[in-house]
Protein backbone atom coordinates (compact mmCIF):
# COMPACT_ATOMS: atom_id res chain seq x y z
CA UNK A 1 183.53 -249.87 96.38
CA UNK A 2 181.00 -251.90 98.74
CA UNK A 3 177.56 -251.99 96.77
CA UNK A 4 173.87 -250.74 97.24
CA UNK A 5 172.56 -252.19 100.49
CA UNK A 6 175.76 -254.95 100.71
CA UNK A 7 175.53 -255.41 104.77
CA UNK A 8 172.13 -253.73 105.07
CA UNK A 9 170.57 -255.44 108.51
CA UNK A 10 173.44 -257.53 109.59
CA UNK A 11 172.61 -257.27 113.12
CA UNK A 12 176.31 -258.95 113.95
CA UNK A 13 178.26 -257.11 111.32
CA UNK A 14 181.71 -257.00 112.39
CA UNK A 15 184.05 -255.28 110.20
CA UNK A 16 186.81 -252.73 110.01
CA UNK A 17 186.67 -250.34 107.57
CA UNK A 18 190.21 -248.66 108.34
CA UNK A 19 193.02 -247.92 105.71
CA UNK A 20 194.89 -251.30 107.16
CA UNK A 21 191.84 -253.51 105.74
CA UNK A 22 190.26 -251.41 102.78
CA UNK A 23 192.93 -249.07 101.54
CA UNK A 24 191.27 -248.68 98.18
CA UNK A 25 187.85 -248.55 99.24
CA UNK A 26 186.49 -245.30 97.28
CA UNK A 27 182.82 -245.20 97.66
CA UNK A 28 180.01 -246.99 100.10
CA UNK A 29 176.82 -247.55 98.54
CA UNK A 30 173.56 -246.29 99.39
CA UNK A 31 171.78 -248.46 102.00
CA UNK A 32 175.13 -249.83 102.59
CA UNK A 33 175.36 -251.15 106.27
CA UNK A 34 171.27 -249.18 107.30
CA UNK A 35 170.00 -251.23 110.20
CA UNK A 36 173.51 -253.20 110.57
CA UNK A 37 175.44 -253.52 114.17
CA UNK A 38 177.96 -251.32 112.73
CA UNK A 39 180.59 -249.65 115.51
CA UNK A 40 182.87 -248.34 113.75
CA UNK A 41 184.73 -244.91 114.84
CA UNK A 42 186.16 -243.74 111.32
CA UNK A 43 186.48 -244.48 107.37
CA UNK A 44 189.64 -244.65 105.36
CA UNK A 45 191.10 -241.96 103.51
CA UNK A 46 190.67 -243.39 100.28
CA UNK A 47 187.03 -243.05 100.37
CA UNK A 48 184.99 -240.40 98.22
CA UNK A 49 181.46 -240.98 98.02
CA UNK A 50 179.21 -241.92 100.92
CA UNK A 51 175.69 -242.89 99.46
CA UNK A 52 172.68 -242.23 100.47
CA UNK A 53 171.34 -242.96 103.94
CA UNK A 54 174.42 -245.52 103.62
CA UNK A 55 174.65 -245.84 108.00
CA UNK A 56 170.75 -244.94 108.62
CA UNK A 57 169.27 -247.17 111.35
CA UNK A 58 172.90 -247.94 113.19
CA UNK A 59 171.92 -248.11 116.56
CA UNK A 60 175.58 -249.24 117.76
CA UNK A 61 177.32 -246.20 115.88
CA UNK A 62 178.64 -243.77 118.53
CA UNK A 63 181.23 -241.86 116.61
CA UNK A 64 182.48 -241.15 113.00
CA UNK A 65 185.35 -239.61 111.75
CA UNK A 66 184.39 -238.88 107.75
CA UNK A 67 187.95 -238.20 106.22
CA UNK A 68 188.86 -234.97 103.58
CA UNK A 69 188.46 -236.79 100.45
CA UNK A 70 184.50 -237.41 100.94
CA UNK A 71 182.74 -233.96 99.13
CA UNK A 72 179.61 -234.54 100.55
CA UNK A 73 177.67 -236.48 103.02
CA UNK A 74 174.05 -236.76 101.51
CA UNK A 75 170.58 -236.48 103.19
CA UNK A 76 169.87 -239.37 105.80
CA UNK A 77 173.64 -240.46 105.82
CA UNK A 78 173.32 -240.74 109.44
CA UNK A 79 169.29 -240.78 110.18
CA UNK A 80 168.07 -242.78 113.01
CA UNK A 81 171.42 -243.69 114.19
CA UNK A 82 169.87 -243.38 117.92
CA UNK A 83 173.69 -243.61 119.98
CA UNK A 84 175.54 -241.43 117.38
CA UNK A 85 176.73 -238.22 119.73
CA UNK A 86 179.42 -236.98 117.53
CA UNK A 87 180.07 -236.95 113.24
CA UNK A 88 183.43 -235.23 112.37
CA UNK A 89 184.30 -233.97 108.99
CA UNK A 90 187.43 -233.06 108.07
CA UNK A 91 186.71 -230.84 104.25
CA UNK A 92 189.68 -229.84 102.61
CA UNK A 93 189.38 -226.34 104.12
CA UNK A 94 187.76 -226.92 107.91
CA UNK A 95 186.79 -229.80 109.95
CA UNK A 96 183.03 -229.26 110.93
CA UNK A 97 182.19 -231.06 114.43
CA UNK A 98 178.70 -232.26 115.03
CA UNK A 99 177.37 -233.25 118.43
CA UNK A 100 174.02 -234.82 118.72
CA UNK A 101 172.17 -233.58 121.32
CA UNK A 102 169.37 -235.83 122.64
């Protein structure tokens, strides 16, 4: 997995976090890429474990697909991600859609 606060205020992080560059990545660690440039639109399958407050502060984030495998997406996952207007979940039983409304 990518550790505890790894890319935490890169303000020029540019990285792909798709199945074609991390198909093993499992987990993202808590304070993982807070405060970062981050844009990305979704996470690979492989990944299970989002930690805590892991994409807080990324002003650039728009959209994010979370895929089945992750069980939960903890408190302050997405907090003060000011651009973020949609989070989709797809759980192994329903995909829960969540629009941000400003």
């Amino acid at each position: 997995g990518i550790g505890a606060s790894s890319f935490s205020g890169c303000e020029k992080l540019e990285i792909d976090l798709t199945a074609n560059e991390y198909p093993n990545l499992q987990s993202v660690g808590d304070f993982c890429f807070s405060a970062s440039a981050l844009s990305i639109k979704s996470l690979p399958e492989s990944l299970e474990a989002i930690g805590g407050y892991a994409f807080s502060e990324c002003t650039s984030l728009k959209e994010i697909a979370v895929p089945h495998s992750v069980e939960n997406v903890l408190s302050g996952t997405f907090e003060g991600c000011t651009a973020l207007e949609k989070v989709e979940w797809n759980g192994n039983d329903r995909t829960v859609t969540i629009t941000v409304v400003k």
